[in-house]
Protein backbone atom coordinates (compact mmCIF):
# COMPACT_ATOMS: atom_id res chain seq x y z
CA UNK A 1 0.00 0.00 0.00
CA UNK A 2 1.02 3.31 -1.00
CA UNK A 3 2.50 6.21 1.37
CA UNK A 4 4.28 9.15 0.85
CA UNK A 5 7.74 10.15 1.93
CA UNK A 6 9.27 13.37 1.32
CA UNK A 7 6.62 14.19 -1.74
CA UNK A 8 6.65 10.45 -3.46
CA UNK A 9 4.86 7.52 -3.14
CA UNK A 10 6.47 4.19 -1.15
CA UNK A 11 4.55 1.27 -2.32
CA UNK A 12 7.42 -1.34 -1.36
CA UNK A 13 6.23 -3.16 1.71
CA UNK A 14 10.21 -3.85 2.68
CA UNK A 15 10.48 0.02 2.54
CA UNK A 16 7.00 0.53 4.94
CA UNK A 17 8.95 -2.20 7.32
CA UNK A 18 12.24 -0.07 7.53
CA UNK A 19 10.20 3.18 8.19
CA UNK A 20 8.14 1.53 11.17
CA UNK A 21 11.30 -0.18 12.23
CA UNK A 22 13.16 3.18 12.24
CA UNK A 23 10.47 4.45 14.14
CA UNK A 24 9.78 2.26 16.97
CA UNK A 25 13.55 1.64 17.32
CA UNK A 26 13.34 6.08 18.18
CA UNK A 27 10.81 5.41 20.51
CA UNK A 28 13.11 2.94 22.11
CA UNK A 29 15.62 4.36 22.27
CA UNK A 30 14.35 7.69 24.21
CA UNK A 31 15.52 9.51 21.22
CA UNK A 32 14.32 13.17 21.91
CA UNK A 33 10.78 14.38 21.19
CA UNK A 34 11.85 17.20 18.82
CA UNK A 35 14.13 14.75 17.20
CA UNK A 36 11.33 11.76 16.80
CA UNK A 37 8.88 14.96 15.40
CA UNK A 38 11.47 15.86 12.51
CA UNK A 39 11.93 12.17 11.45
CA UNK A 40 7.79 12.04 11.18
CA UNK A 41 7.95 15.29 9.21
CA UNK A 42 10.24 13.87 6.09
CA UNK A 43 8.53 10.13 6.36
CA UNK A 44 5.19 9.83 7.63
CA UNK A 45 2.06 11.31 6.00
CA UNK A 46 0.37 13.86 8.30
CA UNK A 47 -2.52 11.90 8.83
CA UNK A 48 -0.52 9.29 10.90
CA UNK A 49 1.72 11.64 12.23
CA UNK A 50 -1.04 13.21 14.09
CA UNK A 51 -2.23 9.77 15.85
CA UNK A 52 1.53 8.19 16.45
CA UNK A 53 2.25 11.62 18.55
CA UNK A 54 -1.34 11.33 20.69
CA UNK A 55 -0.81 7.58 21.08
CA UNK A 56 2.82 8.41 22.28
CA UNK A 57 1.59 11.06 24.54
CA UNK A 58 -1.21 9.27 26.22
CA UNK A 59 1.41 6.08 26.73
CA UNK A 60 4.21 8.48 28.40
CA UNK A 61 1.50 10.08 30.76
CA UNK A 62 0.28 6.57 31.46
CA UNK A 63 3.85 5.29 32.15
CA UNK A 64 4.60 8.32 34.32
CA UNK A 65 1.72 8.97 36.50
CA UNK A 66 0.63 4.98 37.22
CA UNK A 67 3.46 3.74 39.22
CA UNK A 68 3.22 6.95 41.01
CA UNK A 69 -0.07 6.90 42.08
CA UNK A 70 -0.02 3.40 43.05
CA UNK A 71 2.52 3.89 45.02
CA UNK A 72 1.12 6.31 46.83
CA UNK A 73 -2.26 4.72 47.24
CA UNK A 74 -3.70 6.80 45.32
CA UNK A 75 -5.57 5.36 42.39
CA UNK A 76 -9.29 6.33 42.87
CA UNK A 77 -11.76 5.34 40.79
CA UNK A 78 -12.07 8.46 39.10
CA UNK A 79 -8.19 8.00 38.08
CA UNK A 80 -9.55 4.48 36.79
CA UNK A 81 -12.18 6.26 34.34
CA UNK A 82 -10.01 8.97 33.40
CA UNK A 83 -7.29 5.89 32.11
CA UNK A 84 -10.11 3.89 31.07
CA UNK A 85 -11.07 7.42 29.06
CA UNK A 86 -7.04 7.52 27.99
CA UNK A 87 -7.21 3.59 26.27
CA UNK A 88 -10.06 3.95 24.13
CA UNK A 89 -8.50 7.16 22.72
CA UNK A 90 -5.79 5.71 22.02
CA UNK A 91 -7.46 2.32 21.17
CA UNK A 92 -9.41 5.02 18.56
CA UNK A 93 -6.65 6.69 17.18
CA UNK A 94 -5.22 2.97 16.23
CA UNK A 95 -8.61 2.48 14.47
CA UNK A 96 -8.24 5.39 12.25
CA UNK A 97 -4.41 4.90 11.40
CA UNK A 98 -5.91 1.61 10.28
CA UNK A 99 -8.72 3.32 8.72
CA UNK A 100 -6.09 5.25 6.69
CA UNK A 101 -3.89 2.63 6.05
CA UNK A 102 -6.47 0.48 4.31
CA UNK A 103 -7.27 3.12 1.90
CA UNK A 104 -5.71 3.82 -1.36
CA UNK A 105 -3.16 6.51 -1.76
């Protein structure tokens, strides 16, 4: 399927593998935020850029505040169906970069 990096079309699935790979190996990596945002500039549509850097932000505040408030005793069930509210966003966002992906470019 079809994508578009730096103003042409990628239709070689080995190519889409490398660009995901690149990607998630960033994420692992730490790399820096401005740094992961340039990289999605020159190689990822702006459709998917959009839901990659919500489902990124909604993991690192899940990853971050959790263990915290555990800790602390302090998961309330409010906190439950604000992450509960946090998933299917993200859960969404998935959806649609699926959505997009399916479609003809």
């Amino acid at each position: 399927m079809p994508t578009v990096e730096s103003g042409r079309i990628i239709s070689d699935p080995q190519e889409l593998d490398r660009l995901a790979s690149t990607l998630l190996q960033m994420f692992a990596e730490g790399r820096d935020e401005a740094e992961v945002e340039r990289w999605l500039q020159i190689n990822i549509p702006d459709e998917i850029q959009r839901y990659l850097i919500t489902i990124n932000a909604i993991t690192t505040a899940l990853n971050n505040i959790l263990p915290q408030m555990d800790a602390a005793g302090k998961l309330e069930t409010e906190d439950l169906d604000l992450i509960e509210k946090w998933q299917a966003e993200a859960r969404q966002r998935l959806d649609e970069i699926n959505a997009y992906l399916g479609q003809e470019h």
